[in-house]
Each structure stands twice: as C-alpha cells, then as structure tokens.
N, C-alpha and C. Protein backbone atom coordinates (compact mmCIF):
# COMPACT_ATOMS: atom_id res chain seq x y z
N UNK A 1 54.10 -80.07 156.61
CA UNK A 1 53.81 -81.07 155.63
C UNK A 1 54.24 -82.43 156.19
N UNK A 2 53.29 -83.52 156.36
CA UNK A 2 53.78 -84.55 156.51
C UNK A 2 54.74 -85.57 155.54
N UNK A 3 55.74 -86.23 156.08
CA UNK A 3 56.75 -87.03 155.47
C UNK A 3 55.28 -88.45 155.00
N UNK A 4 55.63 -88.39 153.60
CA UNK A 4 54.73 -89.74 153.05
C UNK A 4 55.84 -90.90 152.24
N UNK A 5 55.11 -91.87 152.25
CA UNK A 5 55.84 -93.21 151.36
C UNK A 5 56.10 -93.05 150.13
N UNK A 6 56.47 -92.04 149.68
CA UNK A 6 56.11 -92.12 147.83
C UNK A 6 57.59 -91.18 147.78
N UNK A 7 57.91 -91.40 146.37
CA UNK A 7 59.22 -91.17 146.01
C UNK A 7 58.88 -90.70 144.51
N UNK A 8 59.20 -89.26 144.17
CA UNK A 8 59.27 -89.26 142.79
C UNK A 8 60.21 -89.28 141.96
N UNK A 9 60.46 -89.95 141.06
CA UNK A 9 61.46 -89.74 140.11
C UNK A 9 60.87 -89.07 138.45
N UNK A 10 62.06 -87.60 138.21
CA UNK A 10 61.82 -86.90 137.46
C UNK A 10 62.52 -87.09 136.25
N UNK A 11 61.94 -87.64 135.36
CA UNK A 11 62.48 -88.29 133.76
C UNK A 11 62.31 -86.85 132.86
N UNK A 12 63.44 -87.11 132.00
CA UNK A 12 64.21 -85.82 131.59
C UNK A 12 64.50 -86.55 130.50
N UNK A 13 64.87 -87.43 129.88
CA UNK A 13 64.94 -88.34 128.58
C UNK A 13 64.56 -89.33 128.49
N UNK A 14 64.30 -90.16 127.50
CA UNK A 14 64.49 -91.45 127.28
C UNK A 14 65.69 -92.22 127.47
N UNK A 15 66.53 -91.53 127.25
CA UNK A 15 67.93 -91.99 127.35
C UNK A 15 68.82 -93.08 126.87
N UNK A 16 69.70 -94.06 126.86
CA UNK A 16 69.58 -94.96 126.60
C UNK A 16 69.48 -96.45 126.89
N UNK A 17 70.11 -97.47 126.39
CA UNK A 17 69.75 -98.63 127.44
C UNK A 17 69.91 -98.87 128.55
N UNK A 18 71.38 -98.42 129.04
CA UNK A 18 72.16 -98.47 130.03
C UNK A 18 71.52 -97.37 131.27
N UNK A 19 70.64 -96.21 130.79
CA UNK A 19 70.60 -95.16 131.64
C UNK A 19 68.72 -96.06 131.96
N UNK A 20 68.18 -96.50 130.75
CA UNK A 20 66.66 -97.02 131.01
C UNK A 20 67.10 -98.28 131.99
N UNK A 21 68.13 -99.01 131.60
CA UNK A 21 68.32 -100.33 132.81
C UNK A 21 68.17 -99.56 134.35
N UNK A 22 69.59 -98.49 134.36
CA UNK A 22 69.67 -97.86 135.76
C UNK A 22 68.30 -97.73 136.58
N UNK A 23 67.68 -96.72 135.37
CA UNK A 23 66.51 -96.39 136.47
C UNK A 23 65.16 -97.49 136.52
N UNK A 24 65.17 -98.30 135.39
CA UNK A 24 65.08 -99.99 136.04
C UNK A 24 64.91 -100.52 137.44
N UNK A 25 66.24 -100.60 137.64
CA UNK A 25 66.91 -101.18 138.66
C UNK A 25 66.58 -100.06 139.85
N UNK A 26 66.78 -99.07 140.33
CA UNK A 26 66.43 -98.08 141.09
C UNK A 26 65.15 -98.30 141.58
N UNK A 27 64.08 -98.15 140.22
CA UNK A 27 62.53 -98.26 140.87
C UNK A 27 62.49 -99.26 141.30
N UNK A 28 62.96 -100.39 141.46
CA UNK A 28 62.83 -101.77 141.76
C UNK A 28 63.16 -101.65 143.20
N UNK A 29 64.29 -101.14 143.42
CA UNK A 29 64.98 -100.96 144.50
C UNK A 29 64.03 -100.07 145.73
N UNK A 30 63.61 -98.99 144.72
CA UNK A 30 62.83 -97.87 145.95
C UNK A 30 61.70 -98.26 146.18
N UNK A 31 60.84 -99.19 145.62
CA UNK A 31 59.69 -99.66 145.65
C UNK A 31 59.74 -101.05 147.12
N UNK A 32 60.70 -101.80 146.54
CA UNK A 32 61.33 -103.14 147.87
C UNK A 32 61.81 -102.11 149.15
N UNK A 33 61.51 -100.95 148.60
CA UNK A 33 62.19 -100.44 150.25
C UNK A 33 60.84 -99.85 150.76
N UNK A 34 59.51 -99.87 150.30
CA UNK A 34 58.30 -99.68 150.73
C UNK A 34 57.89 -98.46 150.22
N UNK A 35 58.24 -98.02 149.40
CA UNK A 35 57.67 -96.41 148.82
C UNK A 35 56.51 -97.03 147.85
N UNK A 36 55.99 -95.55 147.28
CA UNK A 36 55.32 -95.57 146.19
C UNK A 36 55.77 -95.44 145.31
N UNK A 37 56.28 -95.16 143.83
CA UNK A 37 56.78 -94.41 142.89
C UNK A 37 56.07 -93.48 141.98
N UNK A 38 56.48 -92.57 142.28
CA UNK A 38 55.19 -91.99 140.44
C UNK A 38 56.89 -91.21 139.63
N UNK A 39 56.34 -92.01 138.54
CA UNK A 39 57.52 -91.08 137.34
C UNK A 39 57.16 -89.86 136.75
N UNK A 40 57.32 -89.17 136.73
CA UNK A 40 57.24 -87.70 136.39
C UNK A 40 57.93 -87.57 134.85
N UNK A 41 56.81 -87.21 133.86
CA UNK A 41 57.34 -86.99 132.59
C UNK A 41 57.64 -86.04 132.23
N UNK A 42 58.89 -85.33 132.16
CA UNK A 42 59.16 -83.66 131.68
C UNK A 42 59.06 -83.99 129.96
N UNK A 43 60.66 -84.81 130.33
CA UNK A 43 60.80 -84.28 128.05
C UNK A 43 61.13 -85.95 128.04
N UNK A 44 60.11 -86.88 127.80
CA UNK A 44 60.26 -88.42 127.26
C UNK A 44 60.52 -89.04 125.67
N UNK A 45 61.32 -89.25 125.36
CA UNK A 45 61.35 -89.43 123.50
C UNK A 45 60.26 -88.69 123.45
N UNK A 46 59.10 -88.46 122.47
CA UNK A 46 58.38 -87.37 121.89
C UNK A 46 57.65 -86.80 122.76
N UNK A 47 57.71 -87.11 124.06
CA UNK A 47 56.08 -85.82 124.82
C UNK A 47 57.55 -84.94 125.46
N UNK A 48 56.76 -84.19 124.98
CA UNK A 48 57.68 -82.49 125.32
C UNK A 48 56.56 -82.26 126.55
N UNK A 49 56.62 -82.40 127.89
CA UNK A 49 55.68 -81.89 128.63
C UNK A 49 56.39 -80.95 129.83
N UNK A 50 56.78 -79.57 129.58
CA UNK A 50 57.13 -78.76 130.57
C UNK A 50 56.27 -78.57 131.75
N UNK A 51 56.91 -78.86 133.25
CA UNK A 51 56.19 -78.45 134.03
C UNK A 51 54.89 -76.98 134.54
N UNK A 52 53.68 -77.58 134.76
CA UNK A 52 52.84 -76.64 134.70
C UNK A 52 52.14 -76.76 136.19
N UNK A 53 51.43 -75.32 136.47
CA UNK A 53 50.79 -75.27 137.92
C UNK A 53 50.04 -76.58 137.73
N UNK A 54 49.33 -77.24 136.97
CA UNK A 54 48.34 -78.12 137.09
C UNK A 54 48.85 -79.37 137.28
N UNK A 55 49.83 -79.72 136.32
CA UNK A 55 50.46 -80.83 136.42
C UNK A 55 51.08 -81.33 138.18
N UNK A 56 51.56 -79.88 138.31
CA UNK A 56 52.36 -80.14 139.51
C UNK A 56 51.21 -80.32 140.95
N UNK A 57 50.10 -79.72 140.70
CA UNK A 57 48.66 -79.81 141.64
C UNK A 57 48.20 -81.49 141.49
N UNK A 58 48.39 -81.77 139.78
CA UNK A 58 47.85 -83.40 140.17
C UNK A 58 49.06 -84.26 140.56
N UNK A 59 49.99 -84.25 140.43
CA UNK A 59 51.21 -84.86 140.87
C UNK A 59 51.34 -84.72 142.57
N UNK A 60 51.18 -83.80 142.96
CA UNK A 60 50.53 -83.45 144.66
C UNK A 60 49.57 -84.18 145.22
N UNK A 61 48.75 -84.51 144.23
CA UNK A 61 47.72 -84.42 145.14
C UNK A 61 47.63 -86.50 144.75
N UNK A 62 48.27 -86.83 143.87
CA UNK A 62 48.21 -88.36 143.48
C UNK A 62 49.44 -88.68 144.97
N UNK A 63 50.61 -88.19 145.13
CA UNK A 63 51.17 -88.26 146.03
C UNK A 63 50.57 -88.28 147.54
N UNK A 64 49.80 -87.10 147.72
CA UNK A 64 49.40 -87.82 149.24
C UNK A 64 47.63 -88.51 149.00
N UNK A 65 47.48 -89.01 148.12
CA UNK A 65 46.46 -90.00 147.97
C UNK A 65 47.16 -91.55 147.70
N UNK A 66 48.36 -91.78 147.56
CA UNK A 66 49.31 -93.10 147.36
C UNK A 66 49.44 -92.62 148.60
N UNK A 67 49.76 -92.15 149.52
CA UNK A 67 50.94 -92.11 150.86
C UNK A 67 50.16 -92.19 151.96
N UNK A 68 48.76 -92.01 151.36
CA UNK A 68 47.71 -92.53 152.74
C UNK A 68 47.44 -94.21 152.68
N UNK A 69 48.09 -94.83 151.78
CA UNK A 69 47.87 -96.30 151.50
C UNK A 69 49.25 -97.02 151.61
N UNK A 70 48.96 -98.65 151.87
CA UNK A 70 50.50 -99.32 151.73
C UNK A 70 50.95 -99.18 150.01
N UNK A 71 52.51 -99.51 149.55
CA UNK A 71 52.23 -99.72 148.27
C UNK A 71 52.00 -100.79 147.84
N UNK A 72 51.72 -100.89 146.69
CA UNK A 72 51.04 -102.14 146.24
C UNK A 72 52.63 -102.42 145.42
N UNK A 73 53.08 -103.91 145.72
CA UNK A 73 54.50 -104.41 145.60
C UNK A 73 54.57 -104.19 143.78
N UNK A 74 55.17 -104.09 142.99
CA UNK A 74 55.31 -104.38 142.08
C UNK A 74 55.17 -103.48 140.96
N UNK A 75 54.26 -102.00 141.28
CA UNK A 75 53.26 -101.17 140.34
C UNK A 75 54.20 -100.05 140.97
N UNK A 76 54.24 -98.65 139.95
CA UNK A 76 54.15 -97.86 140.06
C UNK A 76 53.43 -96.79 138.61
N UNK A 77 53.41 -95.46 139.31
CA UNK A 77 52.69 -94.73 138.66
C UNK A 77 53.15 -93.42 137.78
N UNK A 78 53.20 -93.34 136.64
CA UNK A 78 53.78 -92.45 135.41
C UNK A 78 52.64 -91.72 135.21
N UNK A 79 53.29 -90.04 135.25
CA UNK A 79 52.57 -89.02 134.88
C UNK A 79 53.45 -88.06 133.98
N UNK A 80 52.25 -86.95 133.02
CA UNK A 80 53.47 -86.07 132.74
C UNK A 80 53.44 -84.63 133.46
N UNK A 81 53.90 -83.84 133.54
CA UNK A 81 54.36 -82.94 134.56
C UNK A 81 53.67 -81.82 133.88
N UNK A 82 52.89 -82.15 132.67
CA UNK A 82 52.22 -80.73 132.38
C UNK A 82 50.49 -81.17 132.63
N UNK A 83 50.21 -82.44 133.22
CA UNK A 83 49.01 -82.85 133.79
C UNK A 83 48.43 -83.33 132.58
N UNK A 84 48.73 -83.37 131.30
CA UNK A 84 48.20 -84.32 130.45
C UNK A 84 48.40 -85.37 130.56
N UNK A 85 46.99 -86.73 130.06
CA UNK A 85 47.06 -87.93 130.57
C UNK A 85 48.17 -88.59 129.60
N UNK A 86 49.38 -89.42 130.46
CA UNK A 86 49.36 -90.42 129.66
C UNK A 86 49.58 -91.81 129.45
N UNK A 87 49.23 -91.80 128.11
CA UNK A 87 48.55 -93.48 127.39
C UNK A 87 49.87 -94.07 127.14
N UNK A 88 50.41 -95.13 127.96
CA UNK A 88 51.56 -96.08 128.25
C UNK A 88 51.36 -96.70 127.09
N UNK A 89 52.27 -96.85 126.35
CA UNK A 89 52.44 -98.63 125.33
C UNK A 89 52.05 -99.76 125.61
N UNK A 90 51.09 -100.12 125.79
CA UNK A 90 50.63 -102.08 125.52
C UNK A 90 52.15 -102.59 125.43
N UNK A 91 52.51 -103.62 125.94
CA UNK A 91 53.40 -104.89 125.35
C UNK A 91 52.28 -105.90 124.73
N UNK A 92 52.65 -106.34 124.20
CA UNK A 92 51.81 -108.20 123.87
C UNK A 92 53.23 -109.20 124.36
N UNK A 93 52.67 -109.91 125.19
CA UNK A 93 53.36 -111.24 125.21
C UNK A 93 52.62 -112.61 124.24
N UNK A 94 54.12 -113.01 123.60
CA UNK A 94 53.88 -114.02 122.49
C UNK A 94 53.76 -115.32 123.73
C-alpha cells in the first residue's frame, strides 16, 4: 500500500468546547503540514453512524483519490463511517 497525504481523524462525539477547539486547532495544524483531512463520523451529537463495509470502502477510496492530488489549503472533508451522505450546517454570515 502506498504512504498518501491524507490524514484521518475519527470523531466519536461532539464533545465540548474545549475538546471542538482542540480538534480545531489540530486540523489546522495537519492540514499546514500538507495533508488532506477527511473527518470520519462514528457517533456526532445525533448521527449514530457505526462503522460499515461500505462506509469504510468510500472512506478508502475518497482517501487515495485526495492523495493522488496536492491539498487544497484551507478545506477538508467530513464523512460518516456508515457511508451515508452528510448534509453539513450552512452558517449565514451577518
């Protein structure tokens, strides 16, 4: 298996401010160090998504399709781990 640019991190709660700042600050960090990121959604405030063969096939396969590319500075990519899509929160800026 080849070594690729992408880094996953596996979210297990929502947690709280202090633990959402941490991993904040982390993706910020692993991203300035040239990776990709994809977040991996197990159990997020309400999506209960236990890992499944499928999830873990598209999480594979988004991984070495980011790791054949540079990353793009600033973005990373949230999935949930049972391969259902999901629909991020809008912000509105006032």
């Amino acid at each position: 298996m080849a070594e690729l640019p992408v880094a996953v991190e596996v979210v297990t709660g929502s947690g709280n401010a202090r633990l959402r700042a941490n991993r904040a600050e982390r993706i910020e960090l692993i991203r300035n160090s040239g990776y990709h990121v994809i977040e991996c959604l197990v159990n997020f405030g309400a999506i209960k998504a236990p890992p499944t063969v499928s999830g873990l096939e598209q999480l594979i396969a988004l991984a070495e399709s980011l790791g054949s590319n540079p990353p793009t500075r600033g973005e990373h990519r949230v999935v949930r781990a049972d391969g259902e899509p999901y629909a991020a929160r809008s912000r509105q800026l006032d």
